[in-house]
N, C-alpha and C. Protein backbone atom coordinates (compact mmCIF):
# COMPACT_ATOMS: atom_id res chain seq x y z
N UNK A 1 224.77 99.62 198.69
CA UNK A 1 224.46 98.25 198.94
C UNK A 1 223.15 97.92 198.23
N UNK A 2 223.18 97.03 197.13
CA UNK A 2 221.65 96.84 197.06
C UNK A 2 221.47 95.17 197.19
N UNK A 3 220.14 95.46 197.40
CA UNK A 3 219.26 94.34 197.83
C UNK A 3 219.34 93.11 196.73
N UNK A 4 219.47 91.91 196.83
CA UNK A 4 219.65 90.47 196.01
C UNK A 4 218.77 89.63 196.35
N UNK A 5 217.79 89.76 195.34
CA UNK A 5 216.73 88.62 195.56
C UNK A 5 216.78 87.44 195.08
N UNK A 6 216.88 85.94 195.88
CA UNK A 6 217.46 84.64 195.50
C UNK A 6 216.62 83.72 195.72
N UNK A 7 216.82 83.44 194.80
CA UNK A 7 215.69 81.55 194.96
C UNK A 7 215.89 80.64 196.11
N UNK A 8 215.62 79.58 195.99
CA UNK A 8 216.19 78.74 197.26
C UNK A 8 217.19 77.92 196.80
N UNK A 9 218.19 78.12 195.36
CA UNK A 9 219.04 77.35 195.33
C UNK A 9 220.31 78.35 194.94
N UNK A 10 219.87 79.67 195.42
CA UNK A 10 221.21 80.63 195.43
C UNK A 10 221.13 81.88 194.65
N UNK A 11 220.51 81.19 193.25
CA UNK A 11 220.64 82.10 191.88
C UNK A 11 220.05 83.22 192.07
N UNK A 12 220.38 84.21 191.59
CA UNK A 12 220.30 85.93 191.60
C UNK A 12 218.72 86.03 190.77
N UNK A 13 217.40 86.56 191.32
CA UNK A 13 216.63 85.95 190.39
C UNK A 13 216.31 87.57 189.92
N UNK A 14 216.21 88.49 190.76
CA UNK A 14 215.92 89.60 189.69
C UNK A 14 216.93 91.14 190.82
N UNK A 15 217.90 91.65 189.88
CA UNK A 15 218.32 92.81 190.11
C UNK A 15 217.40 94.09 190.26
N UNK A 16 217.17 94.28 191.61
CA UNK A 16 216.37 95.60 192.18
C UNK A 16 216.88 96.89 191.76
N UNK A 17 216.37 97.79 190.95
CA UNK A 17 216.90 98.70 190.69
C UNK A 17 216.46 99.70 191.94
N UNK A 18 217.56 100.89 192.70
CA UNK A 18 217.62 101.51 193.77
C UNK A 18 216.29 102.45 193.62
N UNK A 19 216.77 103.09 192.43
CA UNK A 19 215.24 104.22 192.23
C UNK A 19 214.10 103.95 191.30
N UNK A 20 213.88 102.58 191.42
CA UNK A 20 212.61 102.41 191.04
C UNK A 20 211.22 102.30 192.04
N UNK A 21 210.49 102.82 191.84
CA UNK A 21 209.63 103.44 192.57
C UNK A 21 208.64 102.21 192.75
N UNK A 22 208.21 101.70 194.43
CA UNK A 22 207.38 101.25 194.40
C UNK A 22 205.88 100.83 194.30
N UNK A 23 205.28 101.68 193.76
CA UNK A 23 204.28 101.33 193.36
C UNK A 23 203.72 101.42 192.11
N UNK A 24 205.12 100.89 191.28
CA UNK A 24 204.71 100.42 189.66
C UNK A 24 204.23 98.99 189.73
N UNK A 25 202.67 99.34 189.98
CA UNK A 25 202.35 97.87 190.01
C UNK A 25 201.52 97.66 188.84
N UNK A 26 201.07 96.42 188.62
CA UNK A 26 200.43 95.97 187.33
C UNK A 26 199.12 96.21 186.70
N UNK A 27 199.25 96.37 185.88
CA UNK A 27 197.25 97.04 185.80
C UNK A 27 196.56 96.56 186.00
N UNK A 28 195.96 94.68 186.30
CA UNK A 28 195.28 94.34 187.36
C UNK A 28 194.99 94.65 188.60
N UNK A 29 196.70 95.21 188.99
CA UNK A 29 196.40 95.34 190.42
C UNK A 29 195.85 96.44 190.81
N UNK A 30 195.99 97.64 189.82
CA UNK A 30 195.74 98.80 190.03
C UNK A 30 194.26 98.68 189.85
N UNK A 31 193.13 97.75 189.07
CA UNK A 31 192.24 97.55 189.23
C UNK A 31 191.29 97.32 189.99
N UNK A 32 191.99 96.23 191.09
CA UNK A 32 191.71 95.74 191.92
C UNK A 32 192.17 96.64 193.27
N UNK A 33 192.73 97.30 193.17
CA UNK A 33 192.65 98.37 194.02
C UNK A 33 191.88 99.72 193.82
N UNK A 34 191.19 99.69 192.58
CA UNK A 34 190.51 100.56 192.13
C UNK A 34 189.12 100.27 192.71
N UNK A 35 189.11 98.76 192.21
CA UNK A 35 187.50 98.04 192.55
C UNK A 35 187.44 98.15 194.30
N UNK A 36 188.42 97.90 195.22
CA UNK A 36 188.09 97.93 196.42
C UNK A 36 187.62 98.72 196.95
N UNK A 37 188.25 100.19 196.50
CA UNK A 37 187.71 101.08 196.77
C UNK A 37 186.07 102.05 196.82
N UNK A 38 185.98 101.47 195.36
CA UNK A 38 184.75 101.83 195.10
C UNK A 38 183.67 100.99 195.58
N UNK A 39 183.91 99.55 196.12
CA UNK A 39 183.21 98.92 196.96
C UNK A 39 183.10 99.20 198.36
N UNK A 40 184.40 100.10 198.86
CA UNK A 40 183.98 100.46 200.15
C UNK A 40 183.07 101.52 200.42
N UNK A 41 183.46 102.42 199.26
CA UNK A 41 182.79 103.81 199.50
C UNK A 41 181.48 103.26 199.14
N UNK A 42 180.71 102.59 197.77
CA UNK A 42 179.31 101.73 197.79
C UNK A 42 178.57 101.23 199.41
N UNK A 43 179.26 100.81 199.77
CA UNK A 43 178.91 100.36 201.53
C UNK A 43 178.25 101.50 202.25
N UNK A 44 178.76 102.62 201.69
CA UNK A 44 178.40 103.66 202.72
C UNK A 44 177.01 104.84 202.02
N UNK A 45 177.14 104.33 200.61
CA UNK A 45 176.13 105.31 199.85
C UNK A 45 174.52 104.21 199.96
N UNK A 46 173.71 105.49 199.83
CA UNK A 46 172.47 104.37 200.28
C UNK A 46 172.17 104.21 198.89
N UNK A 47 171.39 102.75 198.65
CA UNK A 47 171.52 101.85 197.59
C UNK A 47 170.06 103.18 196.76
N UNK A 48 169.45 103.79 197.25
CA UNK A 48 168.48 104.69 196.17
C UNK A 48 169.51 105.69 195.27
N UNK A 49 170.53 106.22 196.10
CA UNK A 49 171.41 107.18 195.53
C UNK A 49 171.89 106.92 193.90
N UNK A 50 172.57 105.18 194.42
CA UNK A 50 173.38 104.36 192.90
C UNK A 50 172.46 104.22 192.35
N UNK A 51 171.04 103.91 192.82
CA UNK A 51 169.79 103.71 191.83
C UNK A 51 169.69 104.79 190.88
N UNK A 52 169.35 106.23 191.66
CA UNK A 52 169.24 106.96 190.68
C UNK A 52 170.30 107.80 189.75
N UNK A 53 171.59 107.47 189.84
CA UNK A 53 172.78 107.60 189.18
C UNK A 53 172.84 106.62 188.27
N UNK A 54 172.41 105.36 188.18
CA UNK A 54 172.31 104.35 187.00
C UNK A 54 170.97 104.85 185.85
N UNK A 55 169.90 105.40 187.14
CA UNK A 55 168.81 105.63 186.22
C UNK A 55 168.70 107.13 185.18
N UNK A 56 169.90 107.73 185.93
CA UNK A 56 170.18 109.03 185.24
C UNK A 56 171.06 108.61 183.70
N UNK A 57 171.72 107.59 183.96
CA UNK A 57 172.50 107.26 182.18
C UNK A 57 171.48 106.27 181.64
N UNK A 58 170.66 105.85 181.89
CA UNK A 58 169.43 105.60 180.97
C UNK A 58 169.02 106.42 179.66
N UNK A 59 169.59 106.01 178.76
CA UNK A 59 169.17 106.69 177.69
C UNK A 59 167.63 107.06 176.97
N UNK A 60 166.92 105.91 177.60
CA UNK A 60 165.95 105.77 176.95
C UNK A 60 164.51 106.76 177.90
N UNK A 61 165.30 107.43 179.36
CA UNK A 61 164.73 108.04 179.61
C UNK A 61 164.95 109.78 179.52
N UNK A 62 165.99 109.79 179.14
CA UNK A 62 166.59 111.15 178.83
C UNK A 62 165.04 111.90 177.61
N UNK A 63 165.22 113.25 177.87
CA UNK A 63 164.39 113.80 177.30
C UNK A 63 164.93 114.26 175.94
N UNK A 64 164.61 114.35 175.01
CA UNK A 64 164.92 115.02 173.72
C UNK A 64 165.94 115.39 173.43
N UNK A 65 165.87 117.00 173.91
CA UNK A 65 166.65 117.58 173.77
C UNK A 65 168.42 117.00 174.53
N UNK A 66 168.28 116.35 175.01
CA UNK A 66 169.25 115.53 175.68
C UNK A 66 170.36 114.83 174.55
N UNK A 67 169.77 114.44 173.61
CA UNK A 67 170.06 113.95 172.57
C UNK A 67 170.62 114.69 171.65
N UNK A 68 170.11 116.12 171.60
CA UNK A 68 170.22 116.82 170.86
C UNK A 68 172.07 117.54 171.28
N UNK A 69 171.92 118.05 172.81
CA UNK A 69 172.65 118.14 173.24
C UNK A 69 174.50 117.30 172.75
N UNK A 70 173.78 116.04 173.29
CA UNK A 70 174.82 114.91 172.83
C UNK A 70 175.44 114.69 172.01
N UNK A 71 174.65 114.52 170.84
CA UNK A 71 175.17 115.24 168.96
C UNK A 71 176.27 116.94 169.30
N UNK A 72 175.68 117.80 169.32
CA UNK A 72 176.25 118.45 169.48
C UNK A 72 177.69 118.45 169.82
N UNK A 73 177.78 117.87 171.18
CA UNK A 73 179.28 117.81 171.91
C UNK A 73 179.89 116.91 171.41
N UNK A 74 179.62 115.83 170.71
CA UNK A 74 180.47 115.16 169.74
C UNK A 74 181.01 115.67 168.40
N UNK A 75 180.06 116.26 168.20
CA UNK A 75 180.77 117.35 166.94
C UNK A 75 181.55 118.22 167.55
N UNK A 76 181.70 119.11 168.47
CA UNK A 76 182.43 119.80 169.03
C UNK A 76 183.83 118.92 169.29
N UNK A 77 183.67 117.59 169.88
CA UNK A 77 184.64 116.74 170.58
C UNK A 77 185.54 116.37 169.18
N UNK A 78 184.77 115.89 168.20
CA UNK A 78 185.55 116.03 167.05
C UNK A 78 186.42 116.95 166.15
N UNK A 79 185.57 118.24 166.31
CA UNK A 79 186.26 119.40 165.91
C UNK A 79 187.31 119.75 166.95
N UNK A 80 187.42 119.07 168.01
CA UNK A 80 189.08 119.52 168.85
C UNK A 80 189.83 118.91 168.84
N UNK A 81 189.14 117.53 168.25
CA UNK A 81 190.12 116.64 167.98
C UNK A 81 191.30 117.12 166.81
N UNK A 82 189.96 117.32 165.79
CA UNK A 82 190.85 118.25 164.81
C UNK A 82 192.05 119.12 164.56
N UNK A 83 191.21 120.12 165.68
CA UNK A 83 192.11 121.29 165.66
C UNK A 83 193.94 121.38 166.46
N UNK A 84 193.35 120.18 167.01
CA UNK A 84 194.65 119.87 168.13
C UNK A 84 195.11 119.09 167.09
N UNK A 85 195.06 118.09 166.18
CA UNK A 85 195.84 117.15 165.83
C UNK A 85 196.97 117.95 164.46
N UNK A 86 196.02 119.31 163.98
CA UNK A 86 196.22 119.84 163.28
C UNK A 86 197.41 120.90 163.41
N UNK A 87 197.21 121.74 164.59
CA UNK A 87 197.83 122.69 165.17
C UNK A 87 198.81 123.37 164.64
N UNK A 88 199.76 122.55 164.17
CA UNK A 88 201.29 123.10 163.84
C UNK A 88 200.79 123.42 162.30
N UNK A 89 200.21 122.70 161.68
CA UNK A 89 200.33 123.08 159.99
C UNK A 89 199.58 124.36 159.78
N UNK A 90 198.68 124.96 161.16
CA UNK A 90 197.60 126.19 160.97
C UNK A 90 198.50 127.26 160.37
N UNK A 91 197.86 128.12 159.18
CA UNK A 91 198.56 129.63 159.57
C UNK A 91 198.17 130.32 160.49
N UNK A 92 197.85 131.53 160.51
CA UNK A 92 197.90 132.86 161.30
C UNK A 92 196.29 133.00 161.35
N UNK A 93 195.74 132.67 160.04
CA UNK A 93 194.16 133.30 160.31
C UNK A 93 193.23 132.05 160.62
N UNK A 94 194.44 130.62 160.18
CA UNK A 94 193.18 129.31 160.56
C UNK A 94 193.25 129.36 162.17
N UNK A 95 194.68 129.78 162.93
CA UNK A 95 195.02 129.34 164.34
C UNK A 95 193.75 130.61 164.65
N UNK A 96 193.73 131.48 164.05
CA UNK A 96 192.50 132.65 164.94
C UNK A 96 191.08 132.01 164.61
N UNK A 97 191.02 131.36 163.43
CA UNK A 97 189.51 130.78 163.44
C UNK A 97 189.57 129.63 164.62
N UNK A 98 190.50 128.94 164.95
CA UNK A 98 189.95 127.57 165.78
C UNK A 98 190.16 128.32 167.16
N UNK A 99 190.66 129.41 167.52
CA UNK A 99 190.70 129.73 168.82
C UNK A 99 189.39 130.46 169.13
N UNK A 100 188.60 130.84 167.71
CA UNK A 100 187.16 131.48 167.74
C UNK A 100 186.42 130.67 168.21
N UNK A 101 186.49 129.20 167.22
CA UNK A 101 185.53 128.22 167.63
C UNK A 101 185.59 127.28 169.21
N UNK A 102 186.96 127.45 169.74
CA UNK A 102 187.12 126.87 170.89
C UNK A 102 186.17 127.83 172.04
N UNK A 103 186.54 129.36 171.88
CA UNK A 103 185.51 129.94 172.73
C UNK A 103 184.55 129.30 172.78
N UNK A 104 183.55 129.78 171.57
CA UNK A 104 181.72 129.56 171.12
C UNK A 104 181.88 128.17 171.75
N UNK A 105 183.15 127.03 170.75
CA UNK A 105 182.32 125.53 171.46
C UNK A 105 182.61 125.59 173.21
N UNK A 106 183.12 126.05 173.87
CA UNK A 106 183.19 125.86 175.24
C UNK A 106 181.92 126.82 176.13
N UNK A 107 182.07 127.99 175.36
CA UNK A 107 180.48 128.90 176.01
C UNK A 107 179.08 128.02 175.82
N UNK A 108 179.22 127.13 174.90
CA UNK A 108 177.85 126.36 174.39
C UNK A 108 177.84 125.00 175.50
N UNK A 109 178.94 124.87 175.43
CA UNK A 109 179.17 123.50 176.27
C UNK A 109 178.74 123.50 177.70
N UNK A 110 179.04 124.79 178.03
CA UNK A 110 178.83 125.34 179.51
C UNK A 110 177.64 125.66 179.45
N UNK A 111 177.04 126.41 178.52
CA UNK A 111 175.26 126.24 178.94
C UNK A 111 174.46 125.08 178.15
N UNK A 112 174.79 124.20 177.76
CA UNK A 112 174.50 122.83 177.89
C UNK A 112 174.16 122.21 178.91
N UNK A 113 175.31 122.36 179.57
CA UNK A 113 176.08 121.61 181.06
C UNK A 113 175.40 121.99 181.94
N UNK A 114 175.00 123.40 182.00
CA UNK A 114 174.31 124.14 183.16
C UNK A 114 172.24 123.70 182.70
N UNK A 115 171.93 123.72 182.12
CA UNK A 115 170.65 123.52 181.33
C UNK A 115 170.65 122.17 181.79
N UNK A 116 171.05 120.95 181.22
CA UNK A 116 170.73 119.50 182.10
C UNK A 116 171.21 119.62 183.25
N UNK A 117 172.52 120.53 184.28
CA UNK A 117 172.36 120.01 185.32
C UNK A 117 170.85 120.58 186.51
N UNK A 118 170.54 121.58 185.53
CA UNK A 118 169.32 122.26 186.12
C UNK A 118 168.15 121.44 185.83
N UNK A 119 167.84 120.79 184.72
CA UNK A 119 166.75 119.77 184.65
C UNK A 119 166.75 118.48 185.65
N UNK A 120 167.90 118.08 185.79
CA UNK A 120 168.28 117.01 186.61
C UNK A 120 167.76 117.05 188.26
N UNK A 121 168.31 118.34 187.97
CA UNK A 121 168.35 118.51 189.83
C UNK A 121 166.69 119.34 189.97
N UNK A 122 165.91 119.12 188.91
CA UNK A 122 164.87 119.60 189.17
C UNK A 122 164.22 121.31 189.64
N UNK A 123 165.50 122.18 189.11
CA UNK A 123 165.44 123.37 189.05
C UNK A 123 164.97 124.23 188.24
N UNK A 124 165.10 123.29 186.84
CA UNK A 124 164.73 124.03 185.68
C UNK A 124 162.93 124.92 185.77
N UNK A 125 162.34 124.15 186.75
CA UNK A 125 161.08 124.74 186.57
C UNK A 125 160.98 125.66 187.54
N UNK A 126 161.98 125.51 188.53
CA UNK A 126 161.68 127.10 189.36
C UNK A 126 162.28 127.88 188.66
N UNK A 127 162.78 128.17 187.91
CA UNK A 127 163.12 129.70 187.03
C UNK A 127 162.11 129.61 185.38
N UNK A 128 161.43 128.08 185.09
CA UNK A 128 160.86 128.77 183.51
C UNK A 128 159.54 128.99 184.00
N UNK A 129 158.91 128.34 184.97
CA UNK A 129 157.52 128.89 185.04
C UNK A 129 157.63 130.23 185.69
N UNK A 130 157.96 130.49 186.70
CA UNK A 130 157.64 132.38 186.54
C UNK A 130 158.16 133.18 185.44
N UNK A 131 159.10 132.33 184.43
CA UNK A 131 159.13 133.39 183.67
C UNK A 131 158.22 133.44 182.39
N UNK A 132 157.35 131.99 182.32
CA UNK A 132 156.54 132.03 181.25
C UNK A 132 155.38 132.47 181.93
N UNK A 133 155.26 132.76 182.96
CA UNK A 133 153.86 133.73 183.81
C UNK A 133 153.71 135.24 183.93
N UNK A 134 155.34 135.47 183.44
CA UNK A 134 155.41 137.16 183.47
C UNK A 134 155.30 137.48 182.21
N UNK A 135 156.10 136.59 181.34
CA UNK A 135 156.59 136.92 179.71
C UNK A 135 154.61 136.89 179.30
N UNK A 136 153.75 135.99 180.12
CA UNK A 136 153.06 135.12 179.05
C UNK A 136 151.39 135.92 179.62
N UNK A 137 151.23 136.18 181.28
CA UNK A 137 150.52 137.14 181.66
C UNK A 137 150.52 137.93 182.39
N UNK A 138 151.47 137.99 182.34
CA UNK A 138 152.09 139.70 182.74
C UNK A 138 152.28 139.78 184.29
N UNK A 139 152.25 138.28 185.17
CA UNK A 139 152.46 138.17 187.00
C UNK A 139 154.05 138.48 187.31
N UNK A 140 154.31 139.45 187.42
CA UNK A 140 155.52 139.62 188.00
C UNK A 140 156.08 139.09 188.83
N UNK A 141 157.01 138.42 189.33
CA UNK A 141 157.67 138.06 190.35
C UNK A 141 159.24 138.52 190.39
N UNK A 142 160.05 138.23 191.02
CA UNK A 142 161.31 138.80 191.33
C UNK A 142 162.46 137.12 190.32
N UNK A 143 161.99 136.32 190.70
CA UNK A 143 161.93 135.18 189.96
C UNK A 143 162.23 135.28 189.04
N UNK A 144 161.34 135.52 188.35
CA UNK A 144 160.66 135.60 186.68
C UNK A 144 161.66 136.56 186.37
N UNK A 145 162.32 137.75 186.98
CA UNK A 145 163.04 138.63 186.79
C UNK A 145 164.60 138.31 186.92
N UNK A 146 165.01 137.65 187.74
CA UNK A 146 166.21 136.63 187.66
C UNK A 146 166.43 135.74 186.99
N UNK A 147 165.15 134.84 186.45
CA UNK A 147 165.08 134.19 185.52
C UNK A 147 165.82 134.78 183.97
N UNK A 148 165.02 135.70 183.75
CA UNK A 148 165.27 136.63 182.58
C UNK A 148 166.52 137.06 182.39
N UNK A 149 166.99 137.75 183.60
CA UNK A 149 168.18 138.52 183.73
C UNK A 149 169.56 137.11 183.16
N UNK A 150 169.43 135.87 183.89
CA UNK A 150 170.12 134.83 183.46
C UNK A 150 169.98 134.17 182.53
N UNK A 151 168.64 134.06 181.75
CA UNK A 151 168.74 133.67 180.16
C UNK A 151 169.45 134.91 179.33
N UNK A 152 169.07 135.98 179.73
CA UNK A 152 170.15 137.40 178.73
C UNK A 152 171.26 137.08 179.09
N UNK A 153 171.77 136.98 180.32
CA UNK A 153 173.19 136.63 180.33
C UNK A 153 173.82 135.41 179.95
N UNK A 154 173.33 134.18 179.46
CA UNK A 154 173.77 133.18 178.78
C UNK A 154 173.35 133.40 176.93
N UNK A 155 172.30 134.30 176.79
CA UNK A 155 172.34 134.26 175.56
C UNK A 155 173.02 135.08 175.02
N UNK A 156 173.13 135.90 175.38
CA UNK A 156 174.43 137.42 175.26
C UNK A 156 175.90 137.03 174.57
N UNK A 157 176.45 136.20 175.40
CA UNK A 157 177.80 135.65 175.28
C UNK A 157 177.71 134.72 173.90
N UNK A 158 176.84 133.75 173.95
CA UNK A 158 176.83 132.64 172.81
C UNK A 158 176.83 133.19 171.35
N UNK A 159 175.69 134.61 171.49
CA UNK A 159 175.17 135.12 169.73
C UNK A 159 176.73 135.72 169.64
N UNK A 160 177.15 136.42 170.76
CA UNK A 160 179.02 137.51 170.70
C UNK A 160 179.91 136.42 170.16
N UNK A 161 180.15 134.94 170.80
CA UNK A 161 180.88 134.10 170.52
C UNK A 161 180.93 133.57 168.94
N UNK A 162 179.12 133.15 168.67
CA UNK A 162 179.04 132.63 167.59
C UNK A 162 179.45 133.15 165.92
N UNK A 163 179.20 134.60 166.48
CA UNK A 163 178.97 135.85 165.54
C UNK A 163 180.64 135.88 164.73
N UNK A 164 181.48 135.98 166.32
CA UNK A 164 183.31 136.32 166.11
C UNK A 164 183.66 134.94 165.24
N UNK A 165 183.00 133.57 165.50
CA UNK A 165 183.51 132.85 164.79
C UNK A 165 182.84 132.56 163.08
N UNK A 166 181.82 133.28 163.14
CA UNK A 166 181.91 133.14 161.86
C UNK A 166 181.93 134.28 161.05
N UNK A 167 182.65 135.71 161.56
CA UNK A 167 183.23 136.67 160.85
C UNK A 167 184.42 136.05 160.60
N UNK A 168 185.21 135.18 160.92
CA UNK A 168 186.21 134.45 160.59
C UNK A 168 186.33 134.29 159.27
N UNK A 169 185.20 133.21 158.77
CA UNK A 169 184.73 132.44 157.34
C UNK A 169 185.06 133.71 156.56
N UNK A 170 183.95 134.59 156.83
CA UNK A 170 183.83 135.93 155.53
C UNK A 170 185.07 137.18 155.69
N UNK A 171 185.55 137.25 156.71
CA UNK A 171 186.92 138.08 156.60
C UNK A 171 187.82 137.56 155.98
N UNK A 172 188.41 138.85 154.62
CA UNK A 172 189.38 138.05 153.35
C UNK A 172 190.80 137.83 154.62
């Protein structure tokens, strides 16, 4: 049995299909159900929070290297664009070079990622000043020693990553 939706002078105005799913709705609406939402949950966040989440994409207060960062991952973002759009025409040794560079660019990306979210959240200086106090006059702390231990272990991986992708280039 299906459903017949009719005007007020009889005529059949639109055939309901049985398995069409209701909530193919229109991309306004999906907007506007997008926007409600995020206005309710706004209601409940305190207005310093959105402050400093607007003041965090401020470009003009970002530090340097922030920038530097940014460049970076767009070149990366481009080079996957690449490599994906490319994919099928690769041979055997280009598909092993871009699976080199997908490592390195994702190990870099991740200590990127980890490096501003540590500046952000105001961490970055509990791990570089004890370690520029041990490296710099010799005050030991346990700190300074975790510190260390986690810059070797992020730099470790990146020179291994960087290295495999560009034995790539020079291997006949």
């Amino acid at each position: 049995m299906t459903s017949e939706i009719r005007n007020l002078k009889g005529e059949i105005v639109s055939d309901r299909d049985p398995d069409e799913k209701w909530y193919q709705l229109s991309a306004s609406t999906w907007l506007l159900i997008g926007g409600l939402i995020l206005f309710n949950i706004g209601c409940f966040l305190s207005p310093n929070l959105i402050d400093d989440i607007f003041r965090l994409l401020d470009v003009r207060l970002w530090p340097w290297w922030y920038l530097m960062f940014l460049v970076i991952f767009v070149a990366f973002t481009v080079k996957w664009f690449f490599i994906y759009r490319n994919r099928d025409d690769y041979d055997e040794l280009e598909t092993e070079a871009a699976k080199r560079f997908n490592r390195m660019a994702v190990s870099v990306t991740i200590v990127m990622a980890i490096l501003v979210l540590l500046n952000v959240t105001q961490l970055f200086g509990f791990f570089y000043y004890p370690l520029t106090r041990w490296l710099g006059f010799g005050d030991f702390t346990w700190v300074a020693v975790l510190s260390f231990v986690l810059v070797f272990c992020a730099i470790v991986p990146i020179i291994y990553f960087v290295k495999e992708w560009l034995v790539t280039f020079v291997s006949p």
